[in-house]
Protein backbone atom coordinates (compact mmCIF):
# COMPACT_ATOMS: atom_id res chain seq x y z
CA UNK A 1 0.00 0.00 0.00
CA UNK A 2 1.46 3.32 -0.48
CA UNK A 3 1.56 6.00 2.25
CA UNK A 4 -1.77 6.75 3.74
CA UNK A 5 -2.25 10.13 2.85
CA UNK A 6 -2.72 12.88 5.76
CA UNK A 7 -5.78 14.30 6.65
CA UNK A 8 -6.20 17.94 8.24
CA UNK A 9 -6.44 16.99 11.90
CA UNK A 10 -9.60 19.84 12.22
CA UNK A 11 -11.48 17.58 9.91
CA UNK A 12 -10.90 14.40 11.88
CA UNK A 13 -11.79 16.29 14.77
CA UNK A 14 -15.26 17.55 13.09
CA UNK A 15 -15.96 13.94 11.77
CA UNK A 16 -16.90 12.87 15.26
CA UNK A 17 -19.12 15.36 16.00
CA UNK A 18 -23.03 14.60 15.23
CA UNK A 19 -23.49 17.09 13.08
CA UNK A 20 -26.94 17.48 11.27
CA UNK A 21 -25.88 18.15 7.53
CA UNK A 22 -22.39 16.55 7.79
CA UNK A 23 -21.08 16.12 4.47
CA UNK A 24 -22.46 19.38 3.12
CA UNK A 25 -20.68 20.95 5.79
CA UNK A 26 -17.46 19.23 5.74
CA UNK A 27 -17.60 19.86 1.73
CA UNK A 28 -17.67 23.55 2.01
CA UNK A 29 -14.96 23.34 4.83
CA UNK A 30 -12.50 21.51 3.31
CA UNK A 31 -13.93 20.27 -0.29
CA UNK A 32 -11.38 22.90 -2.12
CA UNK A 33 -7.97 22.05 -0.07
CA UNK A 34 -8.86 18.04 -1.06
CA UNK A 35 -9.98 18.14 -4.68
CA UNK A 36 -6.39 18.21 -6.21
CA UNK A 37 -4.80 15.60 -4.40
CA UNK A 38 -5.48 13.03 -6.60
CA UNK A 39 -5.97 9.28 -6.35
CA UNK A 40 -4.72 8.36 -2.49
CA UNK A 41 -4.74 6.01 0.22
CA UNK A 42 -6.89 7.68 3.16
CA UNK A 43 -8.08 6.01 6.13
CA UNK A 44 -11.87 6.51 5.93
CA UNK A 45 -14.01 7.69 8.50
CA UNK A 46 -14.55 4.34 9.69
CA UNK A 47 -11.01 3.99 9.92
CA UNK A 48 -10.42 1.76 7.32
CA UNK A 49 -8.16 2.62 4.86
CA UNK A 50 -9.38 2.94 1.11
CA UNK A 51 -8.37 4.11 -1.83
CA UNK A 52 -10.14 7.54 -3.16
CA UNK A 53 -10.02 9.87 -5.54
CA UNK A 54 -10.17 13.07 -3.94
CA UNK A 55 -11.23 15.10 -7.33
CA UNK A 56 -14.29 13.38 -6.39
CA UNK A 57 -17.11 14.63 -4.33
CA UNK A 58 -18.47 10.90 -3.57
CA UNK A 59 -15.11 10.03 -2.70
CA UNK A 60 -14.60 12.56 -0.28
CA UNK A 61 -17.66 12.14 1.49
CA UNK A 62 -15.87 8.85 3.09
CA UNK A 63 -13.62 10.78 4.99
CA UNK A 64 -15.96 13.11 6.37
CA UNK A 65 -18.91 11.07 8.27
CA UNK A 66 -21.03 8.05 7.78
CA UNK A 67 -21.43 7.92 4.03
CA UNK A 68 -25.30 8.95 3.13
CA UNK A 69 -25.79 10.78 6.47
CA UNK A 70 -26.16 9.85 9.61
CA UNK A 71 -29.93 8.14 10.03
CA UNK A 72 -29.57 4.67 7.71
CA UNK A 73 -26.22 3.97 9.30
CA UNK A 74 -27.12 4.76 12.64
CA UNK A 75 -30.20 2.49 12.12
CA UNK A 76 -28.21 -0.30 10.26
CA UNK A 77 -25.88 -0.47 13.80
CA UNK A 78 -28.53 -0.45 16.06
CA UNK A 79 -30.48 -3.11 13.75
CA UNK A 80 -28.64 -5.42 12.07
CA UNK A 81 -26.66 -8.18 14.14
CA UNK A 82 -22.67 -8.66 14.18
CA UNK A 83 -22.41 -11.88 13.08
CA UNK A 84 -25.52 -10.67 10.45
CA UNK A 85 -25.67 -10.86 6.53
CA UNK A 86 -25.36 -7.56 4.24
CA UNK A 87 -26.13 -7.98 0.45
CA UNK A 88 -24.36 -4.62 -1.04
CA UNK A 89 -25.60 -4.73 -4.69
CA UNK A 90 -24.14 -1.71 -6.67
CA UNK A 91 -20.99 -1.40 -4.55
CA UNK A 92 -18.86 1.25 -6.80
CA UNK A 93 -15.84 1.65 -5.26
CA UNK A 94 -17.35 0.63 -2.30
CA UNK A 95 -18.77 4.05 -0.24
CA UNK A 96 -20.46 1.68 2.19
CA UNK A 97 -18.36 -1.21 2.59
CA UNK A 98 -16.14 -0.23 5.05
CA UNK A 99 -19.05 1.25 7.78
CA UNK A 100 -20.90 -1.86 6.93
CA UNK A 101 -17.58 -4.00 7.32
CA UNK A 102 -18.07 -2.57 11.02
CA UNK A 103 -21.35 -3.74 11.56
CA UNK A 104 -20.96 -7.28 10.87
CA UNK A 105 -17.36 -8.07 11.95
CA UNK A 106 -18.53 -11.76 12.59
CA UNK A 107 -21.10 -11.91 9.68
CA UNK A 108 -20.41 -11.25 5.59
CA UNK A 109 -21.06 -8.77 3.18
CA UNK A 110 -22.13 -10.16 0.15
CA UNK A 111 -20.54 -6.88 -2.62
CA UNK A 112 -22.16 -6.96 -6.27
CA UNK A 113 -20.23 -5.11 -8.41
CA UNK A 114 -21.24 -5.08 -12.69
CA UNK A 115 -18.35 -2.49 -13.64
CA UNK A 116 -15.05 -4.12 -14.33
CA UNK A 117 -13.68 -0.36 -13.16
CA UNK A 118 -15.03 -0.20 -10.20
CA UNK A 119 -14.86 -4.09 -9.58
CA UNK A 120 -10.75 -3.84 -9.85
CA UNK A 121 -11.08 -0.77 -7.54
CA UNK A 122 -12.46 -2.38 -5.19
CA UNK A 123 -10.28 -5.82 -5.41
CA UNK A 124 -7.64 -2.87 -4.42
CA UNK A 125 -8.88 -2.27 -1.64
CA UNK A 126 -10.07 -5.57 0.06
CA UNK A 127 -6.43 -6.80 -0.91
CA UNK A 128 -4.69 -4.27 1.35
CA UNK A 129 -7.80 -5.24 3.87
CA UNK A 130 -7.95 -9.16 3.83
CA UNK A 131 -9.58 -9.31 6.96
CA UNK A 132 -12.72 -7.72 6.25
CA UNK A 133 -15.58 -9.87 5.34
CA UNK A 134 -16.65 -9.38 2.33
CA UNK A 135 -16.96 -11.60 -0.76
CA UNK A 136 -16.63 -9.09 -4.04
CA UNK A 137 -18.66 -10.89 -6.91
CA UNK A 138 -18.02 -9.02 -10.78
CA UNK A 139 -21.90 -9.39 -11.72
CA UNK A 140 -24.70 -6.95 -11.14
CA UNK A 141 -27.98 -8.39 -9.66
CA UNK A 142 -31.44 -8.52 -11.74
CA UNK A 143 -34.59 -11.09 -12.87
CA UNK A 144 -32.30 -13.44 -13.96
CA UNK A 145 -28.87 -15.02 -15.67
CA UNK A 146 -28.18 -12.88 -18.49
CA UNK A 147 -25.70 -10.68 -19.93
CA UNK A 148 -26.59 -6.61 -20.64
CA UNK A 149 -24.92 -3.66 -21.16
CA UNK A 150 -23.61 -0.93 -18.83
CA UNK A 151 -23.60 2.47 -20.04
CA UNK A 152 -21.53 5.60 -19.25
CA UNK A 153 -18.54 3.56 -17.85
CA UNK A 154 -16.42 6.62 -17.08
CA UNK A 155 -18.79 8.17 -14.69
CA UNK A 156 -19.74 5.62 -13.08
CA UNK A 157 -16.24 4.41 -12.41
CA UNK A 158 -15.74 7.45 -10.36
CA UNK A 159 -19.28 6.81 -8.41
CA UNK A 160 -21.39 8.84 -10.49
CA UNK A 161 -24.46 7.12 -12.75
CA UNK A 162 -24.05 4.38 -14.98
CA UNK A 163 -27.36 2.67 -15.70
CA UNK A 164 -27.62 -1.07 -17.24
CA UNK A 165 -29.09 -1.54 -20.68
CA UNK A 166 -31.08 -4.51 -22.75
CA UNK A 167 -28.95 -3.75 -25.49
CA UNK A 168 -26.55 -1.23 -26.64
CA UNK A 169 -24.80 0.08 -29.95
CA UNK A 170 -22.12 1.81 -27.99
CA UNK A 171 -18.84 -0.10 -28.83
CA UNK A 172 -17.78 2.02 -25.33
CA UNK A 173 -20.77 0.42 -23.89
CA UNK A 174 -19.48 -2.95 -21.55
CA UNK A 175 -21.09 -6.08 -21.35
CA UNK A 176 -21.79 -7.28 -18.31
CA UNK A 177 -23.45 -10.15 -16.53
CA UNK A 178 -26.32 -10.45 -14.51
CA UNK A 179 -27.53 -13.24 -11.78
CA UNK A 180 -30.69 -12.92 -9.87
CA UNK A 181 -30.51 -13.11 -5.84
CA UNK A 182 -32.56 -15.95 -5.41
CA UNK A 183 -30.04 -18.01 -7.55
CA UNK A 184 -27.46 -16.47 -5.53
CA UNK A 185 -28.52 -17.17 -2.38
CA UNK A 186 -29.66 -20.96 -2.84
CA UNK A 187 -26.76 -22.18 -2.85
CA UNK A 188 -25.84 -20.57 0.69
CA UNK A 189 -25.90 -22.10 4.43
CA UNK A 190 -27.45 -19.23 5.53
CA UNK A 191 -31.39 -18.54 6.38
CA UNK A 192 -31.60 -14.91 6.03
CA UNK A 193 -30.69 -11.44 4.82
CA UNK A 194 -31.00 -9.08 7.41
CA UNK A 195 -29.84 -6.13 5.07
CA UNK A 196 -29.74 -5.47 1.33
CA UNK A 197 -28.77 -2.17 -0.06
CA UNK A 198 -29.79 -1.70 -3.67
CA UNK A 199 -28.50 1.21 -5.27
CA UNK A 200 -28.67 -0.18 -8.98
CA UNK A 201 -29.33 3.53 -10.74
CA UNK A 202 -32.70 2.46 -12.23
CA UNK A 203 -32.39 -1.58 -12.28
CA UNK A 204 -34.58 -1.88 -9.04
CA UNK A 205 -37.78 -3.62 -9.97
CA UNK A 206 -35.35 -6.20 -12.06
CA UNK A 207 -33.65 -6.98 -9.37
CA UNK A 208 -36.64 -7.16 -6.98
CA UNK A 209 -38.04 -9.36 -9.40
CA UNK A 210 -34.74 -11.98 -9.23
CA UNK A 211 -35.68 -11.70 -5.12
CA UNK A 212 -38.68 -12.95 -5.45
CA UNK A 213 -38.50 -15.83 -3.21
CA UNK A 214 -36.60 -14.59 -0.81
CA UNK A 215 -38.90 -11.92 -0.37
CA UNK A 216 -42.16 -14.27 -0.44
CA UNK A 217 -40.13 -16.65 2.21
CA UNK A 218 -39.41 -13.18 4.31
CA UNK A 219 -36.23 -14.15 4.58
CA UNK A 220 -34.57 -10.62 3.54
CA UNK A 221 -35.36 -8.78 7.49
CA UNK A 222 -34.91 -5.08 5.70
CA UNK A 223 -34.55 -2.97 2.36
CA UNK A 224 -32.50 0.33 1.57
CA UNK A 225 -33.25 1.41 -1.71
CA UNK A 226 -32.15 4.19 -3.82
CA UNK A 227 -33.89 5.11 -6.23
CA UNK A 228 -33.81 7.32 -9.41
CA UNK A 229 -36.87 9.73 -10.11
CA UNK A 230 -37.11 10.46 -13.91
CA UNK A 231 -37.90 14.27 -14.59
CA UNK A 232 -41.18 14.21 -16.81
CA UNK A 233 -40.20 16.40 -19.91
C-alpha cells in the first residue's frame, strides 16, 4: 500500500461530531484544499483505509462522516446483528463497505459489483484489507442469468451514474453479466438477509423481481433502496 495520505487533523476532529448536515458541511470546509490531491490512500471515517479519488465529491464524502448521512447507518448499527448478513448490490468503489464491514465483523457482506472499473477498484482495496468480510462478486444483480450492457462507464467508475441496458450500440458500452438473488442465495448455508442495499441507478424492480423468493419466504429482514426519479419532460 502506499503511504496513507494525511488528513487535516480539524477535519478528523469535526468527523466525530453529530453534526446534522455533515457532508455538506465538511464539503464547504474543506472540499477545495482536497480536490487536487489526486488518487490516495486515506483512512476513511470508519477507519479503514481505502483508496479515493479526492477530485471526487463521492469520494470525499468517506472521509468526512457516515457515508449517506447519519440516520440509515445509525439504524443499520442499532439493527442489524454482528455476526448478520449484508447484500451490497451496486458497490462502486465501495462508499459503504467499510461502515458496513463494522457492523458485521462476525457476519459477511455479500458486494455486487457489474463495472469491471469499479470491480478492480475495489479488489484494491479488500487486498490491502484481507480481513474484512466481504466476498466481491463481478456481476450486477437482476430477474435473472443474463448478460446486458452498462452504459456511461467513465462516470460511473468514479461513483457517479451508470445505468444497465437490454442492449446497446455503444462499442464504449461494456457487457456485463447479470444473476438474480434468489439463484445467488440458494446455494448458501445461511437462512436470512437481514440487510440489502440496492443502489442499482434504475435496475430496481429487475432486481426485486430476481428476489422474489426470498422476499415471499421473508427471509430478507430489511430494504435500503435508492432510487432514481425520472424528470417528466
Amino acid at each position: 500500500m502506499q503511504k496513507l495520505e494525511s488528513l487535516p487533523n480539524a477535519l478528523k476532529l469535526i468527523r466525530r461530531t453529530p453534526l446534522g448536515n455533515r457532508l455538506g458541511i465538511m464539503e464547504i470546509l474543506f472540499g477545495s484544499s482536497l480536490e487536487n490531491k489526486g488518487i490516495r490512500w486515506v483512512n476513511t471515517a470508519a477507519d479503514i483505509p481505502w483508496k479515493i479519488d479526492f477530485g471526487e465529491p463521492c469520494h470525499r464524502w468517506m472521509i468526512y462522516g457516515d457515508y449517506a448521512g447519519t440516520n440509515f447507518l445509525t439504524w443499520a448499527r442499532n439493527n442489524v446483528p454482528t455476526d448478520g448478513v449484508i447484500v451490497d448490490s451496486g458497490s462502486n468503489i465501495g462508499q459503504f463497505l467499510p461502515y458496513f464491514s463494522k457492523i458485521v465483523p462476525d457476519g459477511l457482506i455479500l458486494s455486487y459489483e457489474p463495472s469491471s472499473y469499479c470491480y478492480g477498484w475495489l479488489q484494491d482495496c479488500l487486498k490491502e484489507n484481507p480481513e474484512l468480510p466481504i466476498q466481491l462478486h463481478n456481476f450486477g444483480l437482476g430477474e435473472g442469468e443474463s448478460e446486458l450492457f452498462f452504459e456511461d462507464q467513465n462516470h460511473a467508475a468514479h461513483g457517479l451514474w451508470g445505468t444497465i441496458k437490454q442492449h446497446s450500440n455503444d462499442s464504449n458500452n461494456e457487457k456485463v453479466e447479470i444473476q438474480s438473488l434468489d439463484d445467488q442465495i440458494s446455494t448458501r448455508e445461511f437462512l436470512k438477509i437481514d440487510l440489502w442495499k440496492l443502489d442499482v441507478e434504475g435496475f430496481e424492480v429487475q432486481a426485486l423481481k430476481g428476489a422474489k423468493k426470498l422476499l415471499k419466504e421473508k427471509r430478507i429482514k430489511s430494504l435500503y433502496i435508492e432510487l432514481q426519479i425520472k424528470k417528466k419532460k
